[in-house]
Protein backbone atom coordinates (compact mmCIF):
# COMPACT_ATOMS: atom_id res chain seq x y z
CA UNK A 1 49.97 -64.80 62.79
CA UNK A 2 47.04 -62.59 63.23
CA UNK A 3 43.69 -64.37 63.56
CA UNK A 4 42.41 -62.64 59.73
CA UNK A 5 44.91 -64.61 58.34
CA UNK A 6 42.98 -67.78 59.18
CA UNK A 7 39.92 -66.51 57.09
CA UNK A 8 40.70 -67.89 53.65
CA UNK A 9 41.10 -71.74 54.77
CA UNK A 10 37.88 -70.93 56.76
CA UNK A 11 36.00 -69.87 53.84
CA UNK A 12 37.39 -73.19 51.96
CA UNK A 13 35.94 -74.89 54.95
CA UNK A 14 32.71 -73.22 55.71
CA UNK A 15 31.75 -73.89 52.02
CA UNK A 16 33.00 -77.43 51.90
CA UNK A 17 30.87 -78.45 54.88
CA UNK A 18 27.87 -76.66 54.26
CA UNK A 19 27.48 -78.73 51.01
CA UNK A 20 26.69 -81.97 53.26
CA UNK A 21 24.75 -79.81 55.92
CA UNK A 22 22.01 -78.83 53.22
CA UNK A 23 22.20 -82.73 52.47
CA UNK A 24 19.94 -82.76 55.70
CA UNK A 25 18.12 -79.68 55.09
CA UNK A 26 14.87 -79.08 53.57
CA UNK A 27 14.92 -77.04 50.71
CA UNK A 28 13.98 -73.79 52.86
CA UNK A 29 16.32 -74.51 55.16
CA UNK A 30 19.49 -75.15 52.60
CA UNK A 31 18.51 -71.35 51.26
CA UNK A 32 19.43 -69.99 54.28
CA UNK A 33 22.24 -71.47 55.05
CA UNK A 34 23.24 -71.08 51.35
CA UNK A 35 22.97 -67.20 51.65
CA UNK A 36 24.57 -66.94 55.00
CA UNK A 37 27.68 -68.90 53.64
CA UNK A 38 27.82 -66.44 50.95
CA UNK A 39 27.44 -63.36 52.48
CA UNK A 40 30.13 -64.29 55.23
CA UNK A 41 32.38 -65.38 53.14
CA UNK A 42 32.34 -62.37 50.98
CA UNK A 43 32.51 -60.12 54.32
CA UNK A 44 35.70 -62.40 55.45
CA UNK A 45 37.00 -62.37 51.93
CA UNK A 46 36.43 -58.23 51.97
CA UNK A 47 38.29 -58.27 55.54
CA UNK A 48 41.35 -60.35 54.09
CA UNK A 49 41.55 -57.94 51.11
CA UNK A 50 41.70 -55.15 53.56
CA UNK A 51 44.57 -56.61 55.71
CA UNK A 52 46.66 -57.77 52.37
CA UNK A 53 46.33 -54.21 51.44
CA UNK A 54 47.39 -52.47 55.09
CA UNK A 55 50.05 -54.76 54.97
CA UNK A 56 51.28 -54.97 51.22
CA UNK A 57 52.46 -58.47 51.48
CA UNK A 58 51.48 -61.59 50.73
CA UNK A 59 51.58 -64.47 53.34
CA UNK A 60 51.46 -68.56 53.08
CA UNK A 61 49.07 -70.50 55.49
CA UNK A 62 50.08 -73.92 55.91
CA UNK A 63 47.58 -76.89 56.79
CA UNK A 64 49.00 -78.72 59.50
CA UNK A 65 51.93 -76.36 59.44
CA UNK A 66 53.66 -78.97 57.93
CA UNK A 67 56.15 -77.56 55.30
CA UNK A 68 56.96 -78.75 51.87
CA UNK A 69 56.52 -81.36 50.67
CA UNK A 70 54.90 -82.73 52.74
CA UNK A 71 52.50 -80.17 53.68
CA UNK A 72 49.73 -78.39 51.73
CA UNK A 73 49.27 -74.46 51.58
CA UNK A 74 47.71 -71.60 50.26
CA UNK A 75 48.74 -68.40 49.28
CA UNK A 76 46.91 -65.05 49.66
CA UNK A 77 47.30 -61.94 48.25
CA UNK A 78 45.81 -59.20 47.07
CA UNK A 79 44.84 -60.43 43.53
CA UNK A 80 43.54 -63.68 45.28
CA UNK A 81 41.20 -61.80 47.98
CA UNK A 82 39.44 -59.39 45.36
CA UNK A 83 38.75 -62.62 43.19
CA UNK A 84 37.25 -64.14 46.23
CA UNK A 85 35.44 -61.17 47.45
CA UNK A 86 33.74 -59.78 43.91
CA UNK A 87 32.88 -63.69 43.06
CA UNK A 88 31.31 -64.13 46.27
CA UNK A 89 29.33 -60.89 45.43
CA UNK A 90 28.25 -61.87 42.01
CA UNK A 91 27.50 -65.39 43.22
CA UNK A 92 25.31 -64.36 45.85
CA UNK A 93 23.06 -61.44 43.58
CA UNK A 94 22.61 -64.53 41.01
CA UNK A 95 20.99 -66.43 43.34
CA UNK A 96 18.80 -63.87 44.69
CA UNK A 97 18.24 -62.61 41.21
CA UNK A 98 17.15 -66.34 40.31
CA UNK A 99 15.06 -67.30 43.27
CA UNK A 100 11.89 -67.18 41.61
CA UNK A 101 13.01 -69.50 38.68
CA UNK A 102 14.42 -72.08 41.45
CA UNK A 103 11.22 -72.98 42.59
CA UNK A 104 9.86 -73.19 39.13
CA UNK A 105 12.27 -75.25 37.23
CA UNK A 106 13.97 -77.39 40.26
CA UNK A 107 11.88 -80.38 41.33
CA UNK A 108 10.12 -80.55 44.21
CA UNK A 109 11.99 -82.44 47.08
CA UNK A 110 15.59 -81.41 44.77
CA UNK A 111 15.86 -77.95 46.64
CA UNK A 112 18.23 -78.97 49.06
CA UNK A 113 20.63 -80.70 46.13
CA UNK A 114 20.87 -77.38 44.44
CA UNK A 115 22.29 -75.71 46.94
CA UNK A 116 24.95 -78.34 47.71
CA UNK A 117 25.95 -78.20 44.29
CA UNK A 118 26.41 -73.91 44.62
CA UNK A 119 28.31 -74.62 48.11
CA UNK A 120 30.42 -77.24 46.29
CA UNK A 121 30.92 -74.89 43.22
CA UNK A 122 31.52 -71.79 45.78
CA UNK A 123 34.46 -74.04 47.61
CA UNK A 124 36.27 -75.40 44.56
CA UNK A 125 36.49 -71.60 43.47
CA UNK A 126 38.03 -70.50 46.83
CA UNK A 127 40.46 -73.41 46.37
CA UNK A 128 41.49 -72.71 42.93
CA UNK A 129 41.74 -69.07 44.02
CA UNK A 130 43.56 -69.48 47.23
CA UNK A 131 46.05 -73.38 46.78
CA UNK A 132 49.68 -73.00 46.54
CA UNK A 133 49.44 -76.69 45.46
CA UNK A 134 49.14 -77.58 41.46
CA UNK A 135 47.63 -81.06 42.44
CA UNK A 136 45.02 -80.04 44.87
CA UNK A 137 44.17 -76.91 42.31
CA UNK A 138 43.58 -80.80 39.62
CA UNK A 139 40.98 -82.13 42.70
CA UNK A 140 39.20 -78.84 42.90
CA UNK A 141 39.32 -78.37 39.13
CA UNK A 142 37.34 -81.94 38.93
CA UNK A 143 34.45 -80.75 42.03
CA UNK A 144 33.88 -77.90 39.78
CA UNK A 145 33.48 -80.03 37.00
CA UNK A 146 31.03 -82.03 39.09
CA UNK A 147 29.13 -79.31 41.07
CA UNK A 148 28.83 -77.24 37.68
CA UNK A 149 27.28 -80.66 36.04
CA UNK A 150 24.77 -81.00 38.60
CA UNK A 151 23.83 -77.81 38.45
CA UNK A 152 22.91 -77.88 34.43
CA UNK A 153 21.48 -80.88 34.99
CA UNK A 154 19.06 -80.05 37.76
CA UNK A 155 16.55 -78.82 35.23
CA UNK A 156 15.62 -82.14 34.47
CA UNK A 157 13.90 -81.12 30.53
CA UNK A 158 15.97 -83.28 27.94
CA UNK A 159 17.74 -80.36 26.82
CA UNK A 160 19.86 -79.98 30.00
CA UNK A 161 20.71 -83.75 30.39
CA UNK A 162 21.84 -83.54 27.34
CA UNK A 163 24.03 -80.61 27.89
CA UNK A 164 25.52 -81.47 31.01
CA UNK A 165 26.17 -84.86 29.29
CA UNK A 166 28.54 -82.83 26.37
CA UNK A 167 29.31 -80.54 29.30
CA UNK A 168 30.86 -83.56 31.21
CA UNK A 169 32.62 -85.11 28.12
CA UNK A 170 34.66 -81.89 26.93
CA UNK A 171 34.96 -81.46 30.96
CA UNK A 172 36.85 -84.52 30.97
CA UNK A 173 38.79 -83.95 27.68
CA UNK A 174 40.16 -80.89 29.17
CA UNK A 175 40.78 -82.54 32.54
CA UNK A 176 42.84 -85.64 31.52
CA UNK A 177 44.87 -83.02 28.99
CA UNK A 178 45.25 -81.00 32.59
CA UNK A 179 46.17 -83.88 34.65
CA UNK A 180 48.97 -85.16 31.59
CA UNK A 181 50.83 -81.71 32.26
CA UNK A 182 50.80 -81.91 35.94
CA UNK A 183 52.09 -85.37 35.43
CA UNK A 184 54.57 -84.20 33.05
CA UNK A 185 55.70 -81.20 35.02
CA UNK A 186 56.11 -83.42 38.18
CA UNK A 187 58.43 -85.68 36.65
CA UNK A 188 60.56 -82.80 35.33
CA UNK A 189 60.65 -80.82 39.23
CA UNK A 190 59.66 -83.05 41.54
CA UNK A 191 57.49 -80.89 43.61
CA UNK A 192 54.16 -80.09 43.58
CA UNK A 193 54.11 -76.77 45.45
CA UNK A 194 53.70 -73.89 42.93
CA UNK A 195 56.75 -72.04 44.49
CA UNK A 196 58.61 -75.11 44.69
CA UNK A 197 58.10 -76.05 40.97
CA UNK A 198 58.80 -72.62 39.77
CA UNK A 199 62.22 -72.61 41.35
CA UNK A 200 62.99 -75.92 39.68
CA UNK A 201 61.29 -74.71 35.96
CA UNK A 202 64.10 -71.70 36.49
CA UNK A 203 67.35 -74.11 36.08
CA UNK A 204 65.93 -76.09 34.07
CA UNK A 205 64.43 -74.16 31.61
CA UNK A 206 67.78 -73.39 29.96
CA UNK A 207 69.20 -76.98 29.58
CA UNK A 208 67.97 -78.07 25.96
CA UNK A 209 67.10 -81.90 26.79
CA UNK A 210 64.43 -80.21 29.41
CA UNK A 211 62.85 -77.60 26.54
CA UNK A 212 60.30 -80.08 24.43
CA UNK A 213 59.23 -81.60 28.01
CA UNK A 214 58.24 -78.70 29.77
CA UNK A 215 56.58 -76.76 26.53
CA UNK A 216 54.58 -80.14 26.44
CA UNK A 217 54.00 -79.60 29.89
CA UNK A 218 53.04 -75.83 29.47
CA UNK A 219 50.86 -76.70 26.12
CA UNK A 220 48.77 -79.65 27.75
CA UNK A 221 47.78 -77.40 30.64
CA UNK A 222 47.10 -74.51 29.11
CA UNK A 223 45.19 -76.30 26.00
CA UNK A 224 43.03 -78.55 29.02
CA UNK A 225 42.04 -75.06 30.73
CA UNK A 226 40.93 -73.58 27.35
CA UNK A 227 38.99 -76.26 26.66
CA UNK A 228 37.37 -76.13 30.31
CA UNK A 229 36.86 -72.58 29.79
CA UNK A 230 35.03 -72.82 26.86
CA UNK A 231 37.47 -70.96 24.73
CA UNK A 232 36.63 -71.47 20.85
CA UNK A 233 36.94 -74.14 18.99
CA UNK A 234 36.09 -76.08 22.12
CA UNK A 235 32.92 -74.43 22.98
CA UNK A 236 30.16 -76.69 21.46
CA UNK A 237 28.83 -77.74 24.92
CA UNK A 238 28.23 -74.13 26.24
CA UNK A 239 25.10 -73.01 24.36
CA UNK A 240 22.67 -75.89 25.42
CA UNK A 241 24.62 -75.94 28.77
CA UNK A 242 23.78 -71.94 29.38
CA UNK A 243 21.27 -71.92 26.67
CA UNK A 244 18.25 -74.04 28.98
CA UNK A 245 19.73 -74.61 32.20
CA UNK A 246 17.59 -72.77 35.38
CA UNK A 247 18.89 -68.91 35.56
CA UNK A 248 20.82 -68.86 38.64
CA UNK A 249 22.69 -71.92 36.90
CA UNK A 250 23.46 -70.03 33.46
CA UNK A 251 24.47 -66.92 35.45
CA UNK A 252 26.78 -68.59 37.83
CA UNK A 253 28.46 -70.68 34.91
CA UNK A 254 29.01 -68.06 32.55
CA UNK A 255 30.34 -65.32 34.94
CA UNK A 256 31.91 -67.63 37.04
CA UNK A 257 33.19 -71.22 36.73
CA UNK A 258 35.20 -70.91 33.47
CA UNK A 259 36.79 -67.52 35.13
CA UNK A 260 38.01 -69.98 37.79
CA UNK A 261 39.49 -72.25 35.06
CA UNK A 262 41.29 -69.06 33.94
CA UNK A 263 42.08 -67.99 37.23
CA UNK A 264 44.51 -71.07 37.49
CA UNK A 265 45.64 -70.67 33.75
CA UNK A 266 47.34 -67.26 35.13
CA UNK A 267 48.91 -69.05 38.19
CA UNK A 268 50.63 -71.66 36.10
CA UNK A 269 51.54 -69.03 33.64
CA UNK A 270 52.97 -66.90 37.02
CA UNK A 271 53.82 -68.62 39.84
CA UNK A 272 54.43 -72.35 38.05
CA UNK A 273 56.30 -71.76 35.26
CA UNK A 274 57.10 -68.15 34.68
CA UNK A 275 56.34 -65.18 32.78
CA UNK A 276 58.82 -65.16 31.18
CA UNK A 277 59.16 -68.41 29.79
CA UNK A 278 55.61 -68.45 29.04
CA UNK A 279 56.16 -65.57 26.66
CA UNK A 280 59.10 -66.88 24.54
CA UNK A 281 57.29 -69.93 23.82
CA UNK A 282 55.04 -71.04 21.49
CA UNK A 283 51.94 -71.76 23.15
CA UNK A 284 51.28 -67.37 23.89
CA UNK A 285 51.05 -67.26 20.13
CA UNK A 286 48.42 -70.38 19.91
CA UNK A 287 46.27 -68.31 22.54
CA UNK A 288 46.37 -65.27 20.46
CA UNK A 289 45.37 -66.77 17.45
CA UNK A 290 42.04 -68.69 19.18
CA UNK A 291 41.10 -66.03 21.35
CA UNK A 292 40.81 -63.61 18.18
CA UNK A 293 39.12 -66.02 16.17
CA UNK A 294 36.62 -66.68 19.43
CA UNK A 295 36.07 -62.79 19.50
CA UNK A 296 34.75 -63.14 15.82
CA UNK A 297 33.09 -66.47 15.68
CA UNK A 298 31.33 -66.42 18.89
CA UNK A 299 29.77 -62.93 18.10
CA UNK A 300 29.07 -64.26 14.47
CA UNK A 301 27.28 -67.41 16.13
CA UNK A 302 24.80 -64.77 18.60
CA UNK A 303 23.95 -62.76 15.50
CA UNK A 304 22.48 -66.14 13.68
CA UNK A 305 20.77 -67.11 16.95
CA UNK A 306 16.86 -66.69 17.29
CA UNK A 307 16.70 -67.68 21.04
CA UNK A 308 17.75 -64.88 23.30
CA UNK A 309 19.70 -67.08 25.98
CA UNK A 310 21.49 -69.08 23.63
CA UNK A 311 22.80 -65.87 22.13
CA UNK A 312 23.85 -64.20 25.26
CA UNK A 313 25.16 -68.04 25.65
CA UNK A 314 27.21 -67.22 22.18
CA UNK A 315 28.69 -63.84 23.66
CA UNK A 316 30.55 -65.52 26.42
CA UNK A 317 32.83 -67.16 23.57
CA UNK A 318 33.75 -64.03 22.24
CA UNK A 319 33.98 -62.53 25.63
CA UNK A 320 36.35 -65.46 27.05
CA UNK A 321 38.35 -65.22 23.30
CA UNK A 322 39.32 -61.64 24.59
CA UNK A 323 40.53 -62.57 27.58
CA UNK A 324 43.22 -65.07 25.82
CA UNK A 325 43.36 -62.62 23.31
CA UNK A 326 44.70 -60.13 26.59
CA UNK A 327 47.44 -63.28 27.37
CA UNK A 328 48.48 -63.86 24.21
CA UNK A 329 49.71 -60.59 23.68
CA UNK A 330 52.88 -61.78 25.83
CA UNK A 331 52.32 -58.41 27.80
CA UNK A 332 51.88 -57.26 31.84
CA UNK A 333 49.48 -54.96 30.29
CA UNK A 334 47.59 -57.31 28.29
CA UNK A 335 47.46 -59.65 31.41
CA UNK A 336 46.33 -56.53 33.36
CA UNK A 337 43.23 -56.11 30.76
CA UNK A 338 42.12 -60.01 30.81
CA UNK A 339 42.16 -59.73 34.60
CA UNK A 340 40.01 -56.91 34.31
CA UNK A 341 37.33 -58.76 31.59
CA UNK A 342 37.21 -61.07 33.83
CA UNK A 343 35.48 -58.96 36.14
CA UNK A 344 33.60 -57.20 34.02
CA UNK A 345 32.67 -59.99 32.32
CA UNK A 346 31.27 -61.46 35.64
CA UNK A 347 29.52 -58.43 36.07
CA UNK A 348 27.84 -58.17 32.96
CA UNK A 349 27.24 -61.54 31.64
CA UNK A 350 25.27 -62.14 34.66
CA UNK A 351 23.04 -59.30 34.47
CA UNK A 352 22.14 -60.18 31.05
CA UNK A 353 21.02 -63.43 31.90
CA UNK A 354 18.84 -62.56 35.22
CA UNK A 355 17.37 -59.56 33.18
CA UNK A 356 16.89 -61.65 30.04
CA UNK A 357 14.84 -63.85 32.55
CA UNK A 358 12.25 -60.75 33.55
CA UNK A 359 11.82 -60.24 29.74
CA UNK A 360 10.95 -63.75 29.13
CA UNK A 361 8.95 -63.96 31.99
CA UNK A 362 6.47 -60.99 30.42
CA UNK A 363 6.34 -62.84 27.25
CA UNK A 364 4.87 -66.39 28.52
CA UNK A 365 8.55 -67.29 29.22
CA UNK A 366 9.07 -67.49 25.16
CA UNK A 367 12.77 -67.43 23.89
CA UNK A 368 12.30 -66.20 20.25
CA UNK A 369 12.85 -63.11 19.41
CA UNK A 370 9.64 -63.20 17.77
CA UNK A 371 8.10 -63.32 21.11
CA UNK A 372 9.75 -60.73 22.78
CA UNK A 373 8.45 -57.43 21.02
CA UNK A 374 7.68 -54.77 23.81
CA UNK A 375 9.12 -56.71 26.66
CA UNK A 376 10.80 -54.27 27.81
CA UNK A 377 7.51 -52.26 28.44
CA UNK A 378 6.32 -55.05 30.35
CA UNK A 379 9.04 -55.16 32.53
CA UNK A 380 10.76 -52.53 32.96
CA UNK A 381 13.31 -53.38 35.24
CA UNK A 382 14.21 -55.91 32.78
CA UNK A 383 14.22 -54.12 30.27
CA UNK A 384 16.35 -51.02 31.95
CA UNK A 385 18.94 -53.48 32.93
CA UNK A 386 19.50 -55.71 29.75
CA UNK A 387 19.96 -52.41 28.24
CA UNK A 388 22.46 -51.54 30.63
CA UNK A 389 24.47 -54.50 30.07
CA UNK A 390 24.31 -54.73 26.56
CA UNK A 391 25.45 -50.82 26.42
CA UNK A 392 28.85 -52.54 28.35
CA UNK A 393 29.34 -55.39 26.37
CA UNK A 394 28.59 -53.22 23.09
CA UNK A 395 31.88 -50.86 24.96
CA UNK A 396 29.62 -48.00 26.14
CA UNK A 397 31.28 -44.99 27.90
CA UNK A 398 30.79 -45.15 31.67
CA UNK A 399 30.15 -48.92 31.61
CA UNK A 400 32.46 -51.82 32.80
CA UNK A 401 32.81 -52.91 28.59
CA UNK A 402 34.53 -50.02 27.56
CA UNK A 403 37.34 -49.73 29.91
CA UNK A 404 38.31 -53.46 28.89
CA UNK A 405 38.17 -52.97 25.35
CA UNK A 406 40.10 -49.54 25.88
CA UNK A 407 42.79 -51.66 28.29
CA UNK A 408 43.26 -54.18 25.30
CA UNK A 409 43.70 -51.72 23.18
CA UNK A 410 45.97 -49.77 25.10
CA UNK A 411 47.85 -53.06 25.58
CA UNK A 412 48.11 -53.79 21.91
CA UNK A 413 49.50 -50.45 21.10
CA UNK A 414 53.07 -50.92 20.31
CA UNK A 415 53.14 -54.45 19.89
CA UNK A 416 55.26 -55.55 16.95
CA UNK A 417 53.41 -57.87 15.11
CA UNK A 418 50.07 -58.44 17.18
CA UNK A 419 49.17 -55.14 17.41
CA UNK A 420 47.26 -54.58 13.92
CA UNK A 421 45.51 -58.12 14.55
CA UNK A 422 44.46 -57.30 18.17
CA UNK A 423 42.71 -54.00 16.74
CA UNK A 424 41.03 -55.51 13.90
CA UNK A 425 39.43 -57.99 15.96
CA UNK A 426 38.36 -55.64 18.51
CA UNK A 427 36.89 -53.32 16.31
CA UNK A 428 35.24 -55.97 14.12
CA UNK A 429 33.86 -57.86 17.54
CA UNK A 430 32.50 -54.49 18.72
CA UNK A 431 30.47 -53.93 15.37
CA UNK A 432 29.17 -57.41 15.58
CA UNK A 433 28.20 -56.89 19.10
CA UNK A 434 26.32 -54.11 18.23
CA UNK A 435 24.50 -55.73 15.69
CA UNK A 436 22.81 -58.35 18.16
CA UNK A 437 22.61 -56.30 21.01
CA UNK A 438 20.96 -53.50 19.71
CA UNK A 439 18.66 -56.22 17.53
CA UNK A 440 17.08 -57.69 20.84
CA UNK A 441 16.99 -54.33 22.40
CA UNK A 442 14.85 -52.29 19.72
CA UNK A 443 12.88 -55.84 19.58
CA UNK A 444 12.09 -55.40 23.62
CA UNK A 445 11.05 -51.83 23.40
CA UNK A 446 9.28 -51.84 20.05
CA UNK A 447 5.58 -51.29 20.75
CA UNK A 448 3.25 -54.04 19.87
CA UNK A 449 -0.62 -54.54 20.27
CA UNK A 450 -0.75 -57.67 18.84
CA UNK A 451 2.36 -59.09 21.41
CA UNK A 452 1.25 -61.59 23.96
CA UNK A 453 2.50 -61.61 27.37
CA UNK A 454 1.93 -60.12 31.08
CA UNK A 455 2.80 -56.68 33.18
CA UNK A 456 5.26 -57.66 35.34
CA UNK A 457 5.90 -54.52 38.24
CA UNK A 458 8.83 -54.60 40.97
CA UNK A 459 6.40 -55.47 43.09
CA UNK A 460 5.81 -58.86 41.26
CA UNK A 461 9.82 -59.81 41.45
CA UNK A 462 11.25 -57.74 44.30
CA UNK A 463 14.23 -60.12 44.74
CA UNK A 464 15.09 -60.06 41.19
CA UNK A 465 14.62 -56.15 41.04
CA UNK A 466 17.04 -55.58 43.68
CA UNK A 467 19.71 -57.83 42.01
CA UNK A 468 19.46 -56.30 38.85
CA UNK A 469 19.56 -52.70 40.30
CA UNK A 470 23.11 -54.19 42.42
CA UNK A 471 24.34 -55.46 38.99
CA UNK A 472 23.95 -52.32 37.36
CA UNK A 473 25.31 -50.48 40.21
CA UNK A 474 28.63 -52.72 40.01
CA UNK A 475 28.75 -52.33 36.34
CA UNK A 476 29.22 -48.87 36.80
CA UNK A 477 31.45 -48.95 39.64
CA UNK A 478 33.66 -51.13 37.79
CA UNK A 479 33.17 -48.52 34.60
CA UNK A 480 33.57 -45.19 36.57
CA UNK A 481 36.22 -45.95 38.95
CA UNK A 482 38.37 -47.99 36.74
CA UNK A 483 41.43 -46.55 37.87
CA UNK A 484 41.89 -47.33 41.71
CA UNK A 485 40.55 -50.95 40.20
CA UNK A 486 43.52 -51.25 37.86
CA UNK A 487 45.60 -49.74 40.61
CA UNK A 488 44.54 -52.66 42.49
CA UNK A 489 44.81 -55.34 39.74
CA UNK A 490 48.31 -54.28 39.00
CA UNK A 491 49.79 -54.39 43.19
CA UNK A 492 47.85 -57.83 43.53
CA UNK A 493 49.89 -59.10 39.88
CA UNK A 494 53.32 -57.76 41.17
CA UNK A 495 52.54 -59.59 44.46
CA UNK A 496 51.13 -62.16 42.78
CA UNK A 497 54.25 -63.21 40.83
């Protein structure tokens, strides 16, 4: 085995442990260490991704090298080592872009506990990205639960405990839902190694006393994830919880943590129980239906909105209703497109909320639209790069937004019956995200004597101006060199299955 190889359960590790090191660390201190864990895992991530692609072939690392089942593993691939890589990236440029928030908003003497709750957060990703094993994916599923809690909760204003308290009830809904398929799908194969179950799920699957079990199976897990992911109707918590939480935190949670929910969703749907059993159920339909009515509704919710977080809050439902809008379409190509929002999602969702924290930071850190009238003059940066990403998520050409939306539709052409539906939606959702976009845009850049609020230069926010200048750089990587990045999507899937 070739000493790369090794990297992935390192990362897992580094991140694990460096939670309890900042335990001991002053807040200073825990920074550091925070950053360095980031930026070498991403480099080890980007040097896995490299040999996966050299070689074109997945491998299995075993813990203890003890095989199955009594052994744990993980499984790395290609699809597996750009998800770790790009969220490494986006996690580290939200904290950097956040900094200056941090030490506004986080207690004094708390530093240290943020930045166990990001290492945390950063492990149980790698793990849900990386395990081979459904039940340790359910332990990791519950420290992000935890680790994403803590870090809503950190901003200690009544709003946020609050939210992290709904946060940690729907958390738990969608959890104990979660851990009833696992159970379920245990006592039907017997295994708990995704390879191992998958093998069973294949002769069983077409003895009828097995079909009710295992759909109950597939439903419970896939309805627990949604509901972990935020997707709508089960998205009540995530306004309040992105909505007044510090900015790293609503950055971070939005691009990231329910993307990890839906990172495992696609396993199960792959590697657990199949493709193609997935698709001639009825639970692909059930998707479809809620992830076009979460395109609409969310969109319809950020239009009412007055508070310019809560509504970028509001555009992650209809942003995570197209990606189970891309699955329920039953389709390689429709899975192909949600793997793709999910990183352009990342990308995006992220920059709006850093940026949308320069332009309330020029207007006496007011929320209201009301308030916000010629932000964008007084910080330009800001204002440049909420621009940019609402241009994406509006579907602009050249930005990461448009070649999703073009993917789905491309995916939807054809279809039998969803087709018609999936175009609707996605040309009703792109009006409607026009309409609130564009609103808080000509607010920011429409000239006001009377507006209150301060010049704010790069000079004044040099950290944040060099994330937001990264973010917009990645959004239009991700928009002008889709292709090799679908390329790659598609060799990590067929490796991936």
């Amino acid at each position: 085995m070739a000493f790369v190889q090794n990297f992935p359960f390192m990362c897992i590790i580094l991140s694990l442990f460096s939670g309890p090191l900042s335990m001991v660390l002053d807040g200073k201190n825990a920074k550091k260490v925070n950053l360095f864990v980031l930026s070498i895992i991403g480099v080890m991530s980007a040097t896995v991704l490299t040999f996966v692609c050299k070689t074109g072939q997945s491998y299995v690392y075993r813990m203890g090298h003890f095989p199955a089942p009594w052994g744990n593993e993980i499984r790395v691939g290609v699809l597996e080592a750009f998800m770790a890589t790009f969220f490494c990236i986006v996690m580290l440029l939200c904290m950097i872009g956040g900094e200056k928030e941090r030490l506004i908003h986080v207690e004094e003497g708390k530093e240290n506990l943020y930045y166990i709750m990001v290492n945390l957060l950063l492990c149980s990703l790698l793990a849900l990205i990386y395990t081979n094993d459904i039940f340790t994916a359910y332990v990791f599923v519950e420290i992000n639960t935890i680790s994403a809690c803590g870090l809503i909760m950190i901003r200690q204003n009544g709003r946020t405990l609050e939210a992290s308290m709904r946060y940690m009830i729907m958390s738990l809904l969608g959890s104990g839902l979660l851990l009833l398929g696992l159970c379920f799908l245990y006592d039907l194969t017997g295994h708990l190694l995704m390879s191992n179950i998958k093998e069973q799920v294949a002769i069983i699957a077409d003895i009828p006393e097995y079909h009710v079990p295992l759909m109950v199976a597939l439903g419970l897990m896939s309805v627990g994830l949604a509901i972990k992911s935020a997707l709508y109707p089960f998205h009540s918590w995530l306004p309040d919880a992105y909505g007044y939480s510090t900015v790293s935190s609503a950055a971070i949670l939005s691009s990231l943590v329910s993307k990890g929910y839906i990172f495992l969703l696609i396993k199960i749907f792959y590697r657990v129980i199949g493709f193609e059993i997935v698709t001639e159920s009825k639970v692909i339909h059930v998707l479809f239906v809620f992830g076009l009515l979460g395109m609409i509704m969310g969109s319809l919710s950020a239009i009412a909105e007055n508070n310019i977080r809560r509504m970028i809050a509001f555009s992650s439902v209809a942003q995570i209703g197209y990606i189970y809008m891309g699955f329920g379409l039953g389709t390689r190509a429709g899975v192909i497109a949600s793997i793709y929002h999910i990183l352009s999602h990342a990308a995006t969702k992220s920059l709006l909320f850093v940026a949308g924290s320069g332009i309330t930071a020029s207007s006496e850190n007011k929320t209201e639209f009301s308030e916000l009238t010629g932000a964008g003059y007084r910080n330009k940066i800001a204002g440049l790069a909420f621009t940019v990403g609402s241009l994406s998520m509006i579907g602009f050409p050249m930005f990461t937004g448009f070649i999703s939306k073009l993917l789905f539709a491309q995916a939807a052409i054809g279809h039998t019956y969803k087709m018609l539906p999936t175009l609707i939606a996605l040309a009703i959702s792109t009006i409607l995200n026009a309409i609130y976009f564009m609103k808080t845009v000509i607010r920011i850049y429409t000239p006001n004597r009377e507006s209150k609020g301060q010049t704010i230069t790069i000079k004044d926010q040099p950290k944040k101006a060099i994330a937001l200048a990264f973010f917009i750089v990645l959004n239009l990587i991700l928009g002008l060199s889709s292709e090799p990045i679908v390329k790659l999507i598609e060799f990590g899937l067929n490796m991936f299955a």
